[in-house]
Every structure is written in structure tokens, then in C-alpha cells.
Protein backbone atom coordinates (compact mmCIF):
# COMPACT_ATOMS: atom_id res chain seq x y z
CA UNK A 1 7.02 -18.05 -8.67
CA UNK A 2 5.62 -16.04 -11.40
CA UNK A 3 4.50 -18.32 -14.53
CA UNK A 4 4.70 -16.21 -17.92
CA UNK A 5 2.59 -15.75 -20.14
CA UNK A 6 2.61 -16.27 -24.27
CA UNK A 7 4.75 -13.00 -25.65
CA UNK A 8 2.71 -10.11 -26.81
CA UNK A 9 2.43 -9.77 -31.05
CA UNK A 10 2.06 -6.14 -31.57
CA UNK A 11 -0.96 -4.96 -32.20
CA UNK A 12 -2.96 -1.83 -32.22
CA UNK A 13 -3.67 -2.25 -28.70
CA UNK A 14 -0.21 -1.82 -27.79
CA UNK A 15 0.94 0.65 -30.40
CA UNK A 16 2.63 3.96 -30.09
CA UNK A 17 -0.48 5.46 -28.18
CA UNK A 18 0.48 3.44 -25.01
CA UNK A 19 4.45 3.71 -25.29
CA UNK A 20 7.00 4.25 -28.07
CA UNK A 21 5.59 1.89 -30.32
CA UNK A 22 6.28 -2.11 -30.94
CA UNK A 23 9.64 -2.61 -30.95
CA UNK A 24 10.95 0.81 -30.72
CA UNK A 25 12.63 0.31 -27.49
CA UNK A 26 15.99 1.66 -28.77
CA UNK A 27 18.19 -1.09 -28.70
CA UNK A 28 20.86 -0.56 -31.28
CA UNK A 29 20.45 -3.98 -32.67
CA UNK A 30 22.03 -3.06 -36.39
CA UNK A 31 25.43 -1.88 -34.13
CA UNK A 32 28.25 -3.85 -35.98
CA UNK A 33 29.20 -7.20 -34.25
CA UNK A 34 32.59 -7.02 -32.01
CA UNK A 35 34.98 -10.25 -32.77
CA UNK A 36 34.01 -13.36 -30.15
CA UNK A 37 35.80 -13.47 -27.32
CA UNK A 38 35.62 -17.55 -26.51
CA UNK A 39 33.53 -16.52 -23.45
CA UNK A 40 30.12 -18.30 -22.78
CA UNK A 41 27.66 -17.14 -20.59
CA UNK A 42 25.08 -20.32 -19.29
CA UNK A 43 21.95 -18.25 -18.10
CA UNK A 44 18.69 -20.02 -16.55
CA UNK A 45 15.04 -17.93 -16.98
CA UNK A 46 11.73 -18.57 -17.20
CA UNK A 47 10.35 -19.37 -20.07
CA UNK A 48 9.27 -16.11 -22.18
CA UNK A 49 10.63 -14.17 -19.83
CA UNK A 50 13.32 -12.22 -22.05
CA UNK A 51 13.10 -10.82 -25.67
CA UNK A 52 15.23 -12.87 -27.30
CA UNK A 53 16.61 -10.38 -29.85
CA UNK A 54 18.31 -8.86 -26.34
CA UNK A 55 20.45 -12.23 -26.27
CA UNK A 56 21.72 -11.75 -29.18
CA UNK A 57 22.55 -7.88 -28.88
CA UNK A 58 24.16 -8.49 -25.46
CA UNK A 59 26.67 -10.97 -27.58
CA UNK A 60 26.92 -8.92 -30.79
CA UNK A 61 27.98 -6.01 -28.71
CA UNK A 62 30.05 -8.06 -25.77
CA UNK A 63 31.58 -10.95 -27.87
CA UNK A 64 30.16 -13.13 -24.88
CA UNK A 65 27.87 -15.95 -25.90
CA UNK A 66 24.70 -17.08 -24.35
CA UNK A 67 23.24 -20.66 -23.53
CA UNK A 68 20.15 -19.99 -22.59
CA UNK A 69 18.21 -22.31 -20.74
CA UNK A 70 14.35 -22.11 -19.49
CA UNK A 71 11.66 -23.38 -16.92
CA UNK A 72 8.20 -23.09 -16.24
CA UNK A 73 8.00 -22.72 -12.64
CA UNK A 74 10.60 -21.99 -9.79
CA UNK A 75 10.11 -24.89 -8.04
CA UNK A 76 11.13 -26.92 -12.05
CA UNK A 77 14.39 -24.10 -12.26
CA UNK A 78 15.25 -25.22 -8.33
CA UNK A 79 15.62 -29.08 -9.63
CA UNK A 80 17.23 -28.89 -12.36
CA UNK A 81 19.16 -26.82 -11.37
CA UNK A 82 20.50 -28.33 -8.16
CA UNK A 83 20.61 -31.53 -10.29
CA UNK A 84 24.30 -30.07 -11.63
CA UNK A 85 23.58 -31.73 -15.32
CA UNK A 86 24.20 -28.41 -16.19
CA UNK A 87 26.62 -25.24 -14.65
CA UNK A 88 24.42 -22.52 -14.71
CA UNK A 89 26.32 -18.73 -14.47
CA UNK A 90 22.90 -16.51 -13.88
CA UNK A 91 19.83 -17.82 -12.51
CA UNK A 92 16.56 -16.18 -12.49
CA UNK A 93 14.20 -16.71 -10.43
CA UNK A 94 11.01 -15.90 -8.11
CA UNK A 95 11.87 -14.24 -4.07
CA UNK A 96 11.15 -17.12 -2.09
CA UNK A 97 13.36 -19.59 -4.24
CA UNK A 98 15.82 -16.41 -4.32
CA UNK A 99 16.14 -16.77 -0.70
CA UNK A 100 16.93 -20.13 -0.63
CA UNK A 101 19.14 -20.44 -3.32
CA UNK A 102 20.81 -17.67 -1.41
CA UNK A 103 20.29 -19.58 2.27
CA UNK A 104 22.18 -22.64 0.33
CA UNK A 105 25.13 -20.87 -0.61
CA UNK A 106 24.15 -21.46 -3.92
CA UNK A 107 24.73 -17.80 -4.83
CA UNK A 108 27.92 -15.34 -5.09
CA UNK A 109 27.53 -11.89 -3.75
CA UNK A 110 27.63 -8.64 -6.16
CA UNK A 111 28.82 -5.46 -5.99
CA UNK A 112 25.93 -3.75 -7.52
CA UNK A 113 27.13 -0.24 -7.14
CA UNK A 114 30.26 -0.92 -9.62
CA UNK A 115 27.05 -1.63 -12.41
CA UNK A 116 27.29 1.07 -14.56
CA UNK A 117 23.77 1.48 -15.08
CA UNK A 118 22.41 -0.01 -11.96
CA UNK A 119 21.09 3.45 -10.39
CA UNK A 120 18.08 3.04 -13.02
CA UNK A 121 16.61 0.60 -10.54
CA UNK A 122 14.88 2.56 -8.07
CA UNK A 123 15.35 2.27 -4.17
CA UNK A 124 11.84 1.34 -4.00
CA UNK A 125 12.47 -2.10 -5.62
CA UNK A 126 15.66 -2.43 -3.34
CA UNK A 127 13.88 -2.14 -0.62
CA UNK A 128 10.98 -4.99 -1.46
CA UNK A 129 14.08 -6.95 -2.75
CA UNK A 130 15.76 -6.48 1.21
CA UNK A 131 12.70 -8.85 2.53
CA UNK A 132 15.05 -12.16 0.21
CA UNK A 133 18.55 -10.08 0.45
CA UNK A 134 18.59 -7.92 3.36
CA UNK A 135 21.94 -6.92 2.63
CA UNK A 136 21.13 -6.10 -1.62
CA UNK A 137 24.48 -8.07 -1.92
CA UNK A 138 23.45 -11.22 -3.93
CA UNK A 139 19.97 -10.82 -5.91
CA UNK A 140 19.23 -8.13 -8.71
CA UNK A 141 15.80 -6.82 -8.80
CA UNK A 142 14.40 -7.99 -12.53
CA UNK A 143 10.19 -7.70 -12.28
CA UNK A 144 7.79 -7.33 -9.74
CA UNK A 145 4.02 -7.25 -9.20
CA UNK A 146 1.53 -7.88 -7.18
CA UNK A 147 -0.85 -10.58 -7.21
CA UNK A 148 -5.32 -10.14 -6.98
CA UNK A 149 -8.17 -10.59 -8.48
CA UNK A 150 -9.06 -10.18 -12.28
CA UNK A 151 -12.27 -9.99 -12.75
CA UNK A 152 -15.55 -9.11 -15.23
CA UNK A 153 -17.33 -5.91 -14.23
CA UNK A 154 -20.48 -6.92 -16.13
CA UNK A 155 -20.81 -10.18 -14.27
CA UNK A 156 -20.05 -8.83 -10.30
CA UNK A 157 -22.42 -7.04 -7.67
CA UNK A 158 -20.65 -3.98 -7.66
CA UNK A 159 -16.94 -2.61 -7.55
CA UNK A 160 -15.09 -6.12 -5.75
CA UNK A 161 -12.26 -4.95 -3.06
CA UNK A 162 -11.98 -8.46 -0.96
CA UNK A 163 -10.60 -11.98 -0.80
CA UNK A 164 -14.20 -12.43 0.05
CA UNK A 165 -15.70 -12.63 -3.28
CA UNK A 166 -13.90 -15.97 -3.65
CA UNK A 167 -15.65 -18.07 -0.71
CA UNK A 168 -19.07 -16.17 0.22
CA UNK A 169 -20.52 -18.82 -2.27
CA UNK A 170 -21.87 -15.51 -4.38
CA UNK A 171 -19.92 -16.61 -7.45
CA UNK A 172 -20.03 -20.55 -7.02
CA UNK A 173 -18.32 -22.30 -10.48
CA UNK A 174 -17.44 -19.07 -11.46
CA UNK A 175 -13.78 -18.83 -10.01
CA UNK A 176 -10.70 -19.74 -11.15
CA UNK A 177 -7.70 -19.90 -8.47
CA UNK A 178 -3.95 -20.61 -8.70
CA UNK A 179 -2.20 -23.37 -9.62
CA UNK A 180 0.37 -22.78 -7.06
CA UNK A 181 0.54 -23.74 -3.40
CA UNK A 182 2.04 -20.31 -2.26
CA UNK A 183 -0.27 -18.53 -3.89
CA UNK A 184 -3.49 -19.97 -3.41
CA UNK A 185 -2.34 -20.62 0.74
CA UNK A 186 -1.60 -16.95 0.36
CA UNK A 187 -5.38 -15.99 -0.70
CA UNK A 188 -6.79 -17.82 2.26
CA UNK A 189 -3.95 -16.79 5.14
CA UNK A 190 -4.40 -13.24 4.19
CA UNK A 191 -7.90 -13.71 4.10
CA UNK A 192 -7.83 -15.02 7.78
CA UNK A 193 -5.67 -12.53 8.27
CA UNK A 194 -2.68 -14.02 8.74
CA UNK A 195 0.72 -13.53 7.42
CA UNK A 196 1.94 -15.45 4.10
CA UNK A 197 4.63 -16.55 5.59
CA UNK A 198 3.49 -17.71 8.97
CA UNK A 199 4.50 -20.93 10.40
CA UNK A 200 1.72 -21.60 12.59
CA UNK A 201 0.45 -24.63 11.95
CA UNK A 202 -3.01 -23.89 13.48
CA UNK A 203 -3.19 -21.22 11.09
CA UNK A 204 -1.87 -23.06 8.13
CA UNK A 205 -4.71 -25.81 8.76
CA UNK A 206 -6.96 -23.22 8.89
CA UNK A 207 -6.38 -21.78 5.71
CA UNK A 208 -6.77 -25.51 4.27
CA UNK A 209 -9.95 -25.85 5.77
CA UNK A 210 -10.99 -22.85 4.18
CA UNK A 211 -10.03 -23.94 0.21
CA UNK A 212 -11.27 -27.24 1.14
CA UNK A 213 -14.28 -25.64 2.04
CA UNK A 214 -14.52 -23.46 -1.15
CA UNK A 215 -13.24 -26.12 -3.50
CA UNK A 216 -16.28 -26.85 -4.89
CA UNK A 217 -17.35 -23.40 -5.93
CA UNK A 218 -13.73 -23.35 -8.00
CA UNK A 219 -14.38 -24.00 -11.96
CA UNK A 220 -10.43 -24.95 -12.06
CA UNK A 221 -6.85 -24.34 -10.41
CA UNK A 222 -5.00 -22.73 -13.74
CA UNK A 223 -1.98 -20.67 -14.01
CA UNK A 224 -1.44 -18.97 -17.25
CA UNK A 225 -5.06 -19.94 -18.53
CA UNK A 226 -6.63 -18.12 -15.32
CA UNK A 227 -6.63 -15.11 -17.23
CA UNK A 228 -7.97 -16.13 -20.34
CA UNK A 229 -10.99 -17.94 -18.85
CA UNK A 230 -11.91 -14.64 -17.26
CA UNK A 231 -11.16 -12.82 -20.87
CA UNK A 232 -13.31 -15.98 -22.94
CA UNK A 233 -16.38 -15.38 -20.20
CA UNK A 234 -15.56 -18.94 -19.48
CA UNK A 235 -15.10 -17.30 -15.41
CA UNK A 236 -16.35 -14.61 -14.05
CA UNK A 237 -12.84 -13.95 -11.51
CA UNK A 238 -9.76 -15.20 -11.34
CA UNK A 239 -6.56 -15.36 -9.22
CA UNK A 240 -3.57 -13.46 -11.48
CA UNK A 241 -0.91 -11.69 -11.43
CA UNK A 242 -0.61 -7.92 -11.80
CA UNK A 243 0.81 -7.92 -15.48
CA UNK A 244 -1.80 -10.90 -16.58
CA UNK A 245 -4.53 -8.51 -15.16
CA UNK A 246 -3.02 -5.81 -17.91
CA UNK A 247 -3.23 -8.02 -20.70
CA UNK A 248 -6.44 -9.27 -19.81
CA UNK A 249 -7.65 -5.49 -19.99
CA UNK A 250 -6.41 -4.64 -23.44
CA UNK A 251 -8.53 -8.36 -24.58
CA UNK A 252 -11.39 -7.28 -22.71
CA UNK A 253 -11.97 -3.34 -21.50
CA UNK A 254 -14.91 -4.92 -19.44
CA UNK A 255 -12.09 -6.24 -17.03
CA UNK A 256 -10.88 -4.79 -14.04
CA UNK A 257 -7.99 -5.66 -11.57
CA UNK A 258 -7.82 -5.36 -7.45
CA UNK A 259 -5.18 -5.93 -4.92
CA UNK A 260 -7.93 -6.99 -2.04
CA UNK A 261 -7.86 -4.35 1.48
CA UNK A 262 -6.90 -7.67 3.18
CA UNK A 263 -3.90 -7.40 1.73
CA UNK A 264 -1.66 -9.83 -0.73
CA UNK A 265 1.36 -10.98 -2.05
CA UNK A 266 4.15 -8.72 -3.53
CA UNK A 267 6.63 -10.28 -6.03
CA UNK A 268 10.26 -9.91 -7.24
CA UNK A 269 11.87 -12.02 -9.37
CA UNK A 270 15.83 -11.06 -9.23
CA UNK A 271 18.84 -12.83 -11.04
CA UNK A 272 21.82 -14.02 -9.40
CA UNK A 273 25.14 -15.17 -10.27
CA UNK A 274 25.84 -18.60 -9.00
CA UNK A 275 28.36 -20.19 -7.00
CA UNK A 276 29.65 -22.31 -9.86
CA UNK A 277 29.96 -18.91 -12.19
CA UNK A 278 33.56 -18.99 -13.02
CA UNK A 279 33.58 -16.01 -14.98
CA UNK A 280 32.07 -13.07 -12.88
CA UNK A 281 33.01 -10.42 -15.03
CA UNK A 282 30.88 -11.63 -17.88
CA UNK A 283 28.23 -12.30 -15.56
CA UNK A 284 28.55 -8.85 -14.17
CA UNK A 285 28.07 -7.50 -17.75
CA UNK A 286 25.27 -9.34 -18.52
CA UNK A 287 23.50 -7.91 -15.54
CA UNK A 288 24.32 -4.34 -16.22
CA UNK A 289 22.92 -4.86 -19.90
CA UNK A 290 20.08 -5.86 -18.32
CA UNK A 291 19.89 -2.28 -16.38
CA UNK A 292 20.46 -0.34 -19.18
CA UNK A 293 17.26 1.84 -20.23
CA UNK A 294 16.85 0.86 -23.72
CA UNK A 295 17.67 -3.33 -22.64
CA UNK A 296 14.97 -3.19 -20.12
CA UNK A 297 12.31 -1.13 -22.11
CA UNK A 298 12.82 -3.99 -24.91
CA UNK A 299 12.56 -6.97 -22.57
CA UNK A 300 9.16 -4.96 -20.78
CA UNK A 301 7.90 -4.06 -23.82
CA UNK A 302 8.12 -7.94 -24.58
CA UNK A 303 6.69 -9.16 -21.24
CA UNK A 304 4.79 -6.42 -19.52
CA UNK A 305 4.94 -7.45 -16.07
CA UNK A 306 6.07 -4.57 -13.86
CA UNK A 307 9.23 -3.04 -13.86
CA UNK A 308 12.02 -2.03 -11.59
CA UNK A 309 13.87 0.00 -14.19
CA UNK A 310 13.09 4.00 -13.49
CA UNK A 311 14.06 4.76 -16.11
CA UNK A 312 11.71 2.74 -18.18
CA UNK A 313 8.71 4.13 -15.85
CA UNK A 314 9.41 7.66 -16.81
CA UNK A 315 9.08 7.43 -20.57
CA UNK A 316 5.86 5.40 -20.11
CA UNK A 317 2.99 7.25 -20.96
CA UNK A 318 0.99 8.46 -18.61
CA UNK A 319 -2.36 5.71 -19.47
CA UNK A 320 0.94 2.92 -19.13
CA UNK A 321 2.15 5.05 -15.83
CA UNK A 322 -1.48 5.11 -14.34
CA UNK A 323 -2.62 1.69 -14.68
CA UNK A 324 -2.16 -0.19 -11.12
CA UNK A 325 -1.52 -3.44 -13.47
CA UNK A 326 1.95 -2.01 -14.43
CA UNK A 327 3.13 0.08 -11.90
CA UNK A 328 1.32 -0.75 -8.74
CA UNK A 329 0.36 1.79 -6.58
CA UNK A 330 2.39 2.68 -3.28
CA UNK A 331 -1.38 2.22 -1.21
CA UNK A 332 -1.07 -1.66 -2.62
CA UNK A 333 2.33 -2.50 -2.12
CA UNK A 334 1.45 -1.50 1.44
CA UNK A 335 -0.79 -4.11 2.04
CA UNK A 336 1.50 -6.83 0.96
CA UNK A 337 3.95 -9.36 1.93
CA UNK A 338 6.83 -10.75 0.19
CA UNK A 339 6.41 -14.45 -0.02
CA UNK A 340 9.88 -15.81 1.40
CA UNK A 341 11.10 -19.43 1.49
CA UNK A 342 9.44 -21.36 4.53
CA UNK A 343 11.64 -24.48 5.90
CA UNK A 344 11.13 -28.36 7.17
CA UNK A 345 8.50 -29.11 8.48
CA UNK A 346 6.46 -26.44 7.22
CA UNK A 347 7.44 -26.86 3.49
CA UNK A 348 6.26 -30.27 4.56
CA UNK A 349 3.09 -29.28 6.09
CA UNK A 350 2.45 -27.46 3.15
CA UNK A 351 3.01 -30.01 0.76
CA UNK A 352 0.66 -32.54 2.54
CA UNK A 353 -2.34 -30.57 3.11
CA UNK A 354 -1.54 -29.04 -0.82
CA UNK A 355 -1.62 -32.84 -1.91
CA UNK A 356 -5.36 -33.05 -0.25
CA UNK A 357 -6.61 -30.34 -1.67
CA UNK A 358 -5.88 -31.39 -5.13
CA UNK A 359 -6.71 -34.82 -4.55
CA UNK A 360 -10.28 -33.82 -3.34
């Protein structure tokens, strides 16, 4: 799961210089209104995880109201929404809770190739998106990223390109790491060189032994506030994801971002239409809004996490284009995993040794 950050306020930093300015992302959103058609739409997202100004374009040009529902964390959108107080139509949500959502039957499959503007997600995407939906027939590719290290050029011995930065002791109380069992697990298994998604249990122990070793060089286990300790000076590094690292930049130039030559985690979040959606066809049109150049450069420009959208990536400017933050090299991506949904008894494994480390 990928927690969001607070929306961006345009600023100079992110002004015309870096794409086509604040809000310029061509959405018609003065089109005239088409009558309502009755229809409703119940969609589930994290929480500032969609310019909200798309919502109400998508219904001013379908007819098709939106409730719009939100969650902090995957695992918070997984209970609620299995709790059925609510029939969600669209669900979005991070790959591993993708794949089970998927495993459940929780999840209708999609002709994506009858999506009008669904060629402006790239193959690339489809293909990290085949490691949750090997088949492409269920989830829709929505951001991605990687996740590494953030961290403060003026405070480190030289240029940092490993996990190991994080338990040599070199940088005790200066580190902040995620507030996430995946992802922190992830730091240490990859750093051990093991897969993310291994189900060893000698190697899962491991990896505990090793953050219950480092635990007490960690100032704090954060999610969104990871990055802004590291831009305050409160922390020297941090654990973030790719478009936190980019934000982090633009508050502090003295920041830099790695994806560690041990390798790491690569992200998708995707949408999906649920079992319960009785009405498809809206549900299909709210997804191919979502494709549509101008839809997705709105809800990027509003986010800034990386995006699957080609078309997006090819009116970027080049300083947006170049910056691993946003568009992660192909170098990276080759070095990670896609964290997918690990079952019984190591979910349960996890959550025990998860429960000690925190507890510590």
C-alpha cells in the first residue's frame, strides 16, 4: 500500500517551467453539464489520491454520479470494504491487496481493449501489473513507483547506493523507516537478499532479527511524515516512496533519492470493478475517463506519484521526464519485485514477529 501524501498547492516550484502549468491539464471543466441520468457510481480510493474537480467533470460530462469514499491504507480499504456496510462499484487499491481481492472473487473481469482510450497506458505498466493479474483481465494500472531511500546529501559520507546505510550503525537516530510491515520486511529481505515475497520462514525470522537489531538506531517508524523529517533536518534518511522523494526535492534541492543495487519494491496501484458492481457500463466509463490524456495529466498533476499514462509522460518536460522520482528508470525497475499478497500462515508469521518489533 502506498499512503498519500497532503495535495500539492501550486507554487512556483511546480509552475509552467516543470509542465504545463498548475492546473492547465486540459480538462474541459466549463463543458456544459449533460441532464442526470439516475445512475450512481460508489467508488473507493485512497485518500488524496484523485483531483476532485475530475469527479465532478466525469459526472457533468457522463450524467453518472459519484459517491466517493476514502481510506488511508489498503489494509483499512480491505475491511471496510469486505465489511459490506457499503456496495462499492470501483475499488482502488495497492498490488498485493489487488491480488487478493482478485484471489477472493471479489473482482469482475474487464475487457480493457473495448476502453477507448486505454492504449495510453503503456505495455510497460501491463507488464509490472501481470505479476497481481497475469491475465490483464481484472485490475487497471492507475500509479506506480518504486520505493528507496530519501536522503540529505549534506549530512551522508558520500553518494548512498545500499540498504546498508540503514543498519551499519553509521547514521544511528538518524533514520526514519516505514510504517508498514511489507515495506519495512521488504528493506531487510532484500537486504539479505532475499525475495519480498518469500515464504521461508528462516528467512522471514531473519529479516526480524535484523530490524530488531537496528531498532534502536531508528528515530521513528512514519509514513507520510518520513519525508518531511528528512526535508525539516529532523533525519538525515528515510524510507519513501518514489513520488514523496520528488516532493521532498522541490522542499529541499539538498535531497536526493536511490532505489538501493540490492534491489526493492516496485508498486502499482490499479482499480477494479467489483463483484457487487451492478452497473458495468458506468463503471467501464469511469475507467476510460480515467485513461484519457487530459483526466490523467489533471489527477498527476494533483498527486505526482508516477504515472502509467504515455501519454502524460510525453508532454512532460524533459527536467519532469528525467527525474528517476517520476518516471523511474528501466535499470531500477529491474532490480525490483512486485510485492504480492502472501497467505496463512505467513500473513500470520508476519503479523507476529511485526507485533514484536513495534512492541520493542
Amino acid at each position: 500500500m502506498k499512503k498519500r501524501f497532503v495535495s500539492i498547492i501550486c507554487t512556483a516550484a511546480l509552475s509552467a517551467s516543470l509542465f504545463t502549468g498548475c492546473g492547465a491539464s486540459g480538462a474541459n471543466s466549463e463543458a456544459p453539464a449533460v441532464p442526470l441520468t439516475g445512475e450512481t457510481l460508489t467508488v473507493f480510493n485512497y485518500s488524496e489520491y484523485l483531483d476532485p474537480d475530475m469527479l465532478e467533470q466525469f459526472t457533468r460530462e457522463s450524467g453518472i454520479e459519484v459517491k466517493y469514499e476514502e481510506a488511508t491504507t489498503a489494509e483499512e480499504l480491505y475491511t471496510k470494504y469486505k465489511a459490506g456496510g457499503i456496495s462499492y462499484d470501483l475499488v482502488c487499491t495497492a498490488d498485493y491487496m489487488v491480488k487478493r481481492l482478485i484471489d477472493e472473487g471479489e473482482a469482475q473481469q474487464v475487457d480493457f481493449s473495448t476502453l477507448g482510450n486505454i492504449n495510453n497506458i503503456g505495455k510497460k505498466y501491463w507488464d509490472i501489473n501481470k505479476a497481481i493479474d497475469p491475465d490483464n483481465s481484472y485490475a487497471l494500472p492507475y500509479f506506480w513507483g518504486t520505493l528507496g531511500i530519501l536522503y540529505d546529501t549534506t549530512k551522508v559520507n558520500g553518494e548512498i547506493d545500499s540498504w546498508d546505510v540503514l543498519f551499519n550503525g553509521d547514521y544511528a537516530g538518524e533514520i526514519i523507516m516505514q510504517d508498514s510491515m511489507r515495506d519495512t520486511f521488504m528493506v531487510a529481505l532484500k537486504y539479505l537478499g532475499y525475495s519480498v515475497n518469500t515464504t521461508d520462514e528462516s528467512q522471514i525470522r531473519e529479516a526480524a532479527e535484523l530490524l530488531m537489531k537496528q531498532k534502536p538506531d531508528v528515530e521513528a517508524y512514519l509514513v507520510d511524515e518520513a519525508r518531511d523529517e528528512v526535508v525539516a533536518g529532523n533525519a538525515t534518511m528515510a524510507v519513501v516512496y518514489s513520488g514523496e522523494a520528488y516532493l521532498g526535492h522541490l522542499y529541499n534541492p539538498d535531497l536526493a533519492y536511490v532505489v538501493p543495487k540490492e534491489g526493492s519494491n516496485v508498486w502499482v496501484d490499479s482499480w477494479l470493478v467489483t463483484k457487487n458492481c451492478q452497473n458495468t457500463d458506468a463503471a467501464r466509463k469511469f475507467l476510460d475517463f480515467l485513461c484519457r490524456q487530459d483526466v490523467a495529466t489533471a489527477n498527476f498533476e494533483f498527486i505526482y506519484y508516477s504515472t502509467p499514462n504515455e501519454a502524460v509522460i510525453k508532454n512532460m518536460d524533459a527536467e519532469l521526464k528525467n527525474d528517476p522520482a517520476i518516471v523511474p528508470t528501466d535499470e531500477s525497475v529491474d532490480l525490483c519485485e512486485v510485492c504480492t499478497q502472501v497467505e496463512g500462515d505467513t500473513t500470520e508469521l508476519y503479523n507476529e514477529l511485526w507485533k514484536e518489533l513495534k512492541a520493542q
